[in-house]
PDB file of N, CA and C in Angstrom:
ATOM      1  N   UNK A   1       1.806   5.946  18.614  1.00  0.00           N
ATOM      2  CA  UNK A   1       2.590   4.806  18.243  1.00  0.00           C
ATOM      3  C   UNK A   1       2.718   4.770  16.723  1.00  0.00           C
ATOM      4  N   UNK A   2       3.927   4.722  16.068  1.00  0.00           N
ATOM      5  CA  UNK A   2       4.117   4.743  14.808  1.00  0.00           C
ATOM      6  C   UNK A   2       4.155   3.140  14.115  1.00  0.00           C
ATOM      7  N   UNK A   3       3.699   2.920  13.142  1.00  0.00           N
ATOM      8  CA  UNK A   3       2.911   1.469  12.556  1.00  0.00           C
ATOM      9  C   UNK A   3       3.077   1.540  11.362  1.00  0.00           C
ATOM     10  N   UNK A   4       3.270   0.480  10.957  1.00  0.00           N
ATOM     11  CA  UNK A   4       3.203  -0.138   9.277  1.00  0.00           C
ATOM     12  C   UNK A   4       2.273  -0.911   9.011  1.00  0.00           C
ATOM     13  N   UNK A   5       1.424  -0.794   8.003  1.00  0.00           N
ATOM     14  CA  UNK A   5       0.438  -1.863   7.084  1.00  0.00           C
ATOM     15  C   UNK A   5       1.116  -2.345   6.045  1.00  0.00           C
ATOM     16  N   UNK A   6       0.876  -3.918   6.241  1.00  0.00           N
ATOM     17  CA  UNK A   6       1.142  -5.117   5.326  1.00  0.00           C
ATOM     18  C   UNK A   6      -0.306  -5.963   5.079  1.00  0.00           C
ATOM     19  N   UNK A   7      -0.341  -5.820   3.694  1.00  0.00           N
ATOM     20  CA  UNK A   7      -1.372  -6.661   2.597  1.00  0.00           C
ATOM     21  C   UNK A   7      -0.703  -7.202   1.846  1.00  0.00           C
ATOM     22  N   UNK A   8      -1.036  -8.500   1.127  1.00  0.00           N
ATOM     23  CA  UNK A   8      -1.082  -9.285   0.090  1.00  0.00           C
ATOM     24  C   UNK A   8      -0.435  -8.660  -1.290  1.00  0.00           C
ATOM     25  N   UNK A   9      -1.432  -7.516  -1.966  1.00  0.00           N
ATOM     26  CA  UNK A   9      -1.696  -6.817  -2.774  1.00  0.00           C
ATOM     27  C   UNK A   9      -2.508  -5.665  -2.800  1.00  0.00           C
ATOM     28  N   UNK A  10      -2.226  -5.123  -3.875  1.00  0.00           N
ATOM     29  CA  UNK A  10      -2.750  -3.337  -3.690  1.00  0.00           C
ATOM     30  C   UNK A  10      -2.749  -3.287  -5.487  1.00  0.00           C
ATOM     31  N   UNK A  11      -4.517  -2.950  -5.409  1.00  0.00           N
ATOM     32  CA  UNK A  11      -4.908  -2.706  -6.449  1.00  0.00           C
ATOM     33  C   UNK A  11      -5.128  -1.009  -6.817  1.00  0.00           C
ATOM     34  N   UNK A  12      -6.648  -0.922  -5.723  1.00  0.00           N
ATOM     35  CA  UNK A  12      -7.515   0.160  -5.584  1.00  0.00           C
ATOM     36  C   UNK A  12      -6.773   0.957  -4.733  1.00  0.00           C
ATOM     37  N   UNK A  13      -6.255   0.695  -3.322  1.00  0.00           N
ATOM     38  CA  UNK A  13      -5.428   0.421  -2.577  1.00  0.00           C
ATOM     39  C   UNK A  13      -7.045   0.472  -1.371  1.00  0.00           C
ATOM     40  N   UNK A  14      -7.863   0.332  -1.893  1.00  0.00           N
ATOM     41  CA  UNK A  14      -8.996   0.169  -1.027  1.00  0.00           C
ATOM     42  C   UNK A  14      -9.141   0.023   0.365  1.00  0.00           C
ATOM     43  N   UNK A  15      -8.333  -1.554   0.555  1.00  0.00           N
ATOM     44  CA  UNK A  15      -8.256  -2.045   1.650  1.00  0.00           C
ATOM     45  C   UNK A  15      -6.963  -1.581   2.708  1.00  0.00           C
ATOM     46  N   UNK A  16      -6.285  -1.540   1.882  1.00  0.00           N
ATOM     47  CA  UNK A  16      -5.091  -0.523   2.572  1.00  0.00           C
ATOM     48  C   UNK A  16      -5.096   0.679   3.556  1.00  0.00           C
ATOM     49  N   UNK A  17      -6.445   1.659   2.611  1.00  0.00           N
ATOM     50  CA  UNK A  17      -6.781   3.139   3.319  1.00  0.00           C
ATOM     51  C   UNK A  17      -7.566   2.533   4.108  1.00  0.00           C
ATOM     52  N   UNK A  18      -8.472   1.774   4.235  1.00  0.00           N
ATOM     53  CA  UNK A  18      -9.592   0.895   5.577  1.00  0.00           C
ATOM     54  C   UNK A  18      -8.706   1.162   6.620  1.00  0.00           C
ATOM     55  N   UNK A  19      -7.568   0.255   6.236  1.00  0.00           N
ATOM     56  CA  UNK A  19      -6.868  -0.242   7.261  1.00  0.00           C
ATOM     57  C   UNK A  19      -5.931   0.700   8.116  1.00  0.00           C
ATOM     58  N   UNK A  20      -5.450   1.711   7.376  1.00  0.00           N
ATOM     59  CA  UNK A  20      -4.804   3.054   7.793  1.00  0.00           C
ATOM     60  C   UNK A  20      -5.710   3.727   8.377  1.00  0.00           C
ATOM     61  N   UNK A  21      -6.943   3.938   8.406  1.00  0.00           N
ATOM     62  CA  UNK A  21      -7.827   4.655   8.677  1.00  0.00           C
ATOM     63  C   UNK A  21      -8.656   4.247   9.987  1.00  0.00           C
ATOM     64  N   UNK A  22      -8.251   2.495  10.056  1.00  0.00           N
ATOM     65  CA  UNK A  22      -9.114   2.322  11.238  1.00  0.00           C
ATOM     66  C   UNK A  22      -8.157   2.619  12.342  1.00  0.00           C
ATOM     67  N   UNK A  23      -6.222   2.618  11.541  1.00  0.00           N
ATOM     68  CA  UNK A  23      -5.627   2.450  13.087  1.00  0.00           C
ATOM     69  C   UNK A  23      -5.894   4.025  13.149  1.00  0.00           C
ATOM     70  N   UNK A  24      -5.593   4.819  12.269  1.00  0.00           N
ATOM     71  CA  UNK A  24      -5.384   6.470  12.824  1.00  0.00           C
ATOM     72  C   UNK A  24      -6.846   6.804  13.737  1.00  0.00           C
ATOM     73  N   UNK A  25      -7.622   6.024  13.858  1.00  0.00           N
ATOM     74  CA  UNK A  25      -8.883   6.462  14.386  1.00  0.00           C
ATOM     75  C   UNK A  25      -8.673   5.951  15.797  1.00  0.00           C
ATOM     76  N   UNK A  26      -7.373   4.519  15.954  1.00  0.00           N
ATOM     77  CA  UNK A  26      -7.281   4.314  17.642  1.00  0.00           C
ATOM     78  C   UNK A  26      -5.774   5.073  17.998  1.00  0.00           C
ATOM     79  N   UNK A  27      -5.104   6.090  16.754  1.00  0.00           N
ATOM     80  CA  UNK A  27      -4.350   6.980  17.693  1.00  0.00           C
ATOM     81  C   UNK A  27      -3.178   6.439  17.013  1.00  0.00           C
ATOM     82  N   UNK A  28      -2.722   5.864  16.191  1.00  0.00           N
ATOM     83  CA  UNK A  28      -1.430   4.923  15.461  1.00  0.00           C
ATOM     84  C   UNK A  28      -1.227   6.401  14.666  1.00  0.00           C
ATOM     85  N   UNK A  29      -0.218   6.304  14.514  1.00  0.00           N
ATOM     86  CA  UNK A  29       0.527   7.109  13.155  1.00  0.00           C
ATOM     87  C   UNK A  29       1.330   6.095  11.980  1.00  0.00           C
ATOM     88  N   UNK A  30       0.342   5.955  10.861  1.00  0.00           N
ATOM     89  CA  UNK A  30       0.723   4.990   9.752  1.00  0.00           C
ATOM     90  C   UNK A  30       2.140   5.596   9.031  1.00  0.00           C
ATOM     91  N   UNK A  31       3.342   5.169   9.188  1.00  0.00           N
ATOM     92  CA  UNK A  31       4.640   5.518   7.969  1.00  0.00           C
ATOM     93  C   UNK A  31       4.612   5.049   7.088  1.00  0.00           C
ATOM     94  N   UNK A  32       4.401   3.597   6.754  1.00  0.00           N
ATOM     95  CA  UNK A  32       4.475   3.035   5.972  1.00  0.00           C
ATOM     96  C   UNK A  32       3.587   1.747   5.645  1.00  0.00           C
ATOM     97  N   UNK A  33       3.403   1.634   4.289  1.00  0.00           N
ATOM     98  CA  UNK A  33       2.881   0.202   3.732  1.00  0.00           C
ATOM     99  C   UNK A  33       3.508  -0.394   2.561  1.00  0.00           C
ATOM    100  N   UNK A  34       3.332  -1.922   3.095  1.00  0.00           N
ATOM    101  CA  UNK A  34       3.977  -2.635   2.107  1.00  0.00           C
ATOM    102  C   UNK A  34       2.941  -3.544   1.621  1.00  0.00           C
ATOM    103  N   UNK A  35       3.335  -4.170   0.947  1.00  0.00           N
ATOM    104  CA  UNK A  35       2.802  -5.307   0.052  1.00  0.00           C
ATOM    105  C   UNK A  35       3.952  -6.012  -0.346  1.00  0.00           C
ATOM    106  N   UNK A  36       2.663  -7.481  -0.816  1.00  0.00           N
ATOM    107  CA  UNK A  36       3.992  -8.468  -1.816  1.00  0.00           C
ATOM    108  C   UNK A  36       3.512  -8.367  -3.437  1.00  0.00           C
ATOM    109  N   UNK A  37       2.588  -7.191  -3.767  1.00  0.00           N
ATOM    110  CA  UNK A  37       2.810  -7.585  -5.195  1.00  0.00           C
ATOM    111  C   UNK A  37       1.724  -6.292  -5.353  1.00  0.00           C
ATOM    112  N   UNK A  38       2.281  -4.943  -6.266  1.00  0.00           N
ATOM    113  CA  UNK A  38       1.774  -3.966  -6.861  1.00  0.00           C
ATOM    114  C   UNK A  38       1.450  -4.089  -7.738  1.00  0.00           C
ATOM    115  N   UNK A  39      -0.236  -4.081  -8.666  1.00  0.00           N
ATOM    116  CA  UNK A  39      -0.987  -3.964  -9.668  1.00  0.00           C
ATOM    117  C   UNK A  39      -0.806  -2.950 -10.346  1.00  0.00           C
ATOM    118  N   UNK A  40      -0.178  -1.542  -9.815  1.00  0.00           N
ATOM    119  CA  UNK A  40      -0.179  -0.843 -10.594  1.00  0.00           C
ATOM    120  C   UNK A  40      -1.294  -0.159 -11.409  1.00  0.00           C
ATOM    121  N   UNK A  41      -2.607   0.207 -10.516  1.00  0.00           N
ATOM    122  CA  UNK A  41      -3.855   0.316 -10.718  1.00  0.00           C
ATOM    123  C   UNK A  41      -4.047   1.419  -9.963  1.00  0.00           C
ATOM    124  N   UNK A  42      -3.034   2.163  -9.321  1.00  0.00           N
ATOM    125  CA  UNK A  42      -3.253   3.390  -8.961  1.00  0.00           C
ATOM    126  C   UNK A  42      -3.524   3.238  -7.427  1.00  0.00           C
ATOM    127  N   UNK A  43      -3.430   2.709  -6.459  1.00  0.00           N
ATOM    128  CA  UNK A  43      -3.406   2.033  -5.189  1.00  0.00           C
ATOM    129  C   UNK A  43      -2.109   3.065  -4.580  1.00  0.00           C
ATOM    130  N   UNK A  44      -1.049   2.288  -4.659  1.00  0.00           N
ATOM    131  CA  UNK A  44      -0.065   2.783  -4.092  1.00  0.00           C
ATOM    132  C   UNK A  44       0.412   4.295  -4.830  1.00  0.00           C
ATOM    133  N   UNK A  45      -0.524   5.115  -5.844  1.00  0.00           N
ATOM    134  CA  UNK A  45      -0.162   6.718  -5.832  1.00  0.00           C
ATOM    135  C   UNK A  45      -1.606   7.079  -4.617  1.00  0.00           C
ATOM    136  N   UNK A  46      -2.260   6.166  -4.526  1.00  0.00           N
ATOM    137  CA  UNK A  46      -3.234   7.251  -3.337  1.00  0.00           C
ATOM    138  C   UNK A  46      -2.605   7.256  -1.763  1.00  0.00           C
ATOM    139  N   UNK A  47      -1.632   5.402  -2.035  1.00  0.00           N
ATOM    140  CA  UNK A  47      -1.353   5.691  -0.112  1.00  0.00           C
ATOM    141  C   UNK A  47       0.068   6.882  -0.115  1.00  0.00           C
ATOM    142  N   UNK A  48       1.048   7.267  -1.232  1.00  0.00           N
ATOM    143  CA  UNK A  48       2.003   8.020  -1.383  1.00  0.00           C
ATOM    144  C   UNK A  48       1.895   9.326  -1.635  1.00  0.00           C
ATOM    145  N   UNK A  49       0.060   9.368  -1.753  1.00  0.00           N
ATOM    146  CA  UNK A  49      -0.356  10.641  -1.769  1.00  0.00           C
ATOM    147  C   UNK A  49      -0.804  11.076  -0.515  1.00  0.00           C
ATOM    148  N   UNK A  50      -1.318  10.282   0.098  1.00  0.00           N
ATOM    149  CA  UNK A  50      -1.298  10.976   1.758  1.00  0.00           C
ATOM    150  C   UNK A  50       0.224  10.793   2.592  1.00  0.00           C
ATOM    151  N   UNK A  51       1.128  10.661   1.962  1.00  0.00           N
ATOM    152  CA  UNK A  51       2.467  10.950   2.669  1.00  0.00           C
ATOM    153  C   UNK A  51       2.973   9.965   3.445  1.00  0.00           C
ATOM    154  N   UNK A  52       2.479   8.740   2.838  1.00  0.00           N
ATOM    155  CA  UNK A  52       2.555   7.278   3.512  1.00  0.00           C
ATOM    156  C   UNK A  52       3.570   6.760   2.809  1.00  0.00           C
ATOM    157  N   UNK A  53       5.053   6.357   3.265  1.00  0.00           N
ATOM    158  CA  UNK A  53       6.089   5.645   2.250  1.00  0.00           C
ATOM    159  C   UNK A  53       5.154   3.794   1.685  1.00  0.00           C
ATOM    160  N   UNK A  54       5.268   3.502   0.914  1.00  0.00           N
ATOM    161  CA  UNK A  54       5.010   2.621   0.095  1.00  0.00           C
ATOM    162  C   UNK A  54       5.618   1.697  -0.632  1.00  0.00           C
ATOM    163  N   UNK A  55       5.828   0.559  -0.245  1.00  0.00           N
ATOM    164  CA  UNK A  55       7.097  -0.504  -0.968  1.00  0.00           C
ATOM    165  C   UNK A  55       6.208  -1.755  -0.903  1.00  0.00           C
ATOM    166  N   UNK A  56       6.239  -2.453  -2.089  1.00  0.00           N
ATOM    167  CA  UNK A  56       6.001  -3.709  -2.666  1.00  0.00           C
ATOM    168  C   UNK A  56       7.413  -4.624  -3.070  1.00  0.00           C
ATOM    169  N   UNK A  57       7.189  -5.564  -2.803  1.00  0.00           N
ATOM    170  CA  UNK A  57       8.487  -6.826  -3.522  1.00  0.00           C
ATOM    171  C   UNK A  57       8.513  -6.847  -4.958  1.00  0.00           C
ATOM    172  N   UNK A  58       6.850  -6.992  -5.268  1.00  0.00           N
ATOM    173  CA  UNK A  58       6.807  -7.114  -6.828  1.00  0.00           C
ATOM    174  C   UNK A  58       5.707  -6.254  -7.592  1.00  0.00           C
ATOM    175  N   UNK A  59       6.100  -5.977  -8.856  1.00  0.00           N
ATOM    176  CA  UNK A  59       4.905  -5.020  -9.278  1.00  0.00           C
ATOM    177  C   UNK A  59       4.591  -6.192 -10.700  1.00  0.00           C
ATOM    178  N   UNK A  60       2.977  -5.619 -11.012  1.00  0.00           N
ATOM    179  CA  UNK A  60       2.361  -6.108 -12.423  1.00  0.00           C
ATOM    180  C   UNK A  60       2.507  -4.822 -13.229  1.00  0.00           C
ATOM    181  N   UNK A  61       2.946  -5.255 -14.478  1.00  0.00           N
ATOM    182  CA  UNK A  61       3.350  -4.362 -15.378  1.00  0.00           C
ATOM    183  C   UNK A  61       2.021  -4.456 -16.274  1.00  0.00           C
ATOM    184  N   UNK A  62       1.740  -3.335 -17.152  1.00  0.00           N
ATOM    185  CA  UNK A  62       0.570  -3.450 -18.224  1.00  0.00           C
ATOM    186  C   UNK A  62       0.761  -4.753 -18.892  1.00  0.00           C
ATOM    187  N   UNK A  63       1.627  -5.304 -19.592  1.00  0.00           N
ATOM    188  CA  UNK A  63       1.617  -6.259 -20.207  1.00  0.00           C
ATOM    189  C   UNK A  63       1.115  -7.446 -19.486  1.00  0.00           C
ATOM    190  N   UNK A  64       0.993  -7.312 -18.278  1.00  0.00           N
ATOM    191  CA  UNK A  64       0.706  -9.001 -17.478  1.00  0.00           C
ATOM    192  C   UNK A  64       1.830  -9.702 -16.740  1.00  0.00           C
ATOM    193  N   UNK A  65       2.964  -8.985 -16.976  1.00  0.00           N
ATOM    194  CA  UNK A  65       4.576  -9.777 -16.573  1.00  0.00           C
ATOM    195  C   UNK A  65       4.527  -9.202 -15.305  1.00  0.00           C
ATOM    196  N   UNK A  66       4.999 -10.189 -14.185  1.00  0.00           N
ATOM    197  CA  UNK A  66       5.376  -9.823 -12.496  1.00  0.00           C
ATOM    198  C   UNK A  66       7.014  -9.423 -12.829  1.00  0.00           C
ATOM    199  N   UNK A  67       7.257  -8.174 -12.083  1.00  0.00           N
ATOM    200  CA  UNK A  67       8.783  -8.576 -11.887  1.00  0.00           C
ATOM    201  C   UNK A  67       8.766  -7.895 -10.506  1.00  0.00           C
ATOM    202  N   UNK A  68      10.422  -7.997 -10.143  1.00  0.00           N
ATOM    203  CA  UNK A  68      10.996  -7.061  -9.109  1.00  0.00           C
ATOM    204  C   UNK A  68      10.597  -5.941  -8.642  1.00  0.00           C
ATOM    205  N   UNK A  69      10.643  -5.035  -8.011  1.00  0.00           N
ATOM    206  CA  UNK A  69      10.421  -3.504  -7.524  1.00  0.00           C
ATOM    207  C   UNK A  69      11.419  -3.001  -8.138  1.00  0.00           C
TER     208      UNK A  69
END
């Protein structure tokens, strides 16, 4: 069964890979994850590094400013 993960936010992307990891362990095939707001802390290059598409609404920029994707 092919599945998407949705979180809050994605820092570490910590909780993200948990969560990809617990479904691939009951047999899911993860495509994609989203979020509503990218930190930009290197999170979403680890889930785009296992070949997982990756989209947020909004990202944090170094300076501290939220904007758009």
């Amino acid at each position: 069964m092919k599945v998407a993960v949705v979180d809050d936010t994605c820092t570490s992307g910590r909780s993200l890979l948990r969560a990809i990891q617990a479904l691939e362990g009951e047999g899911c095939e993860v495509t994609a994850a989203f979020c509503v707001l990218d930190r930009n802390e290197g999170g979403s290059d680890k889930i785009t590094g296992r070949g997982i598409q990756f989209c947020s609404l909004l990202n944090a920029k170094a300076d501290g400013l939220i904007g758009p994707s």
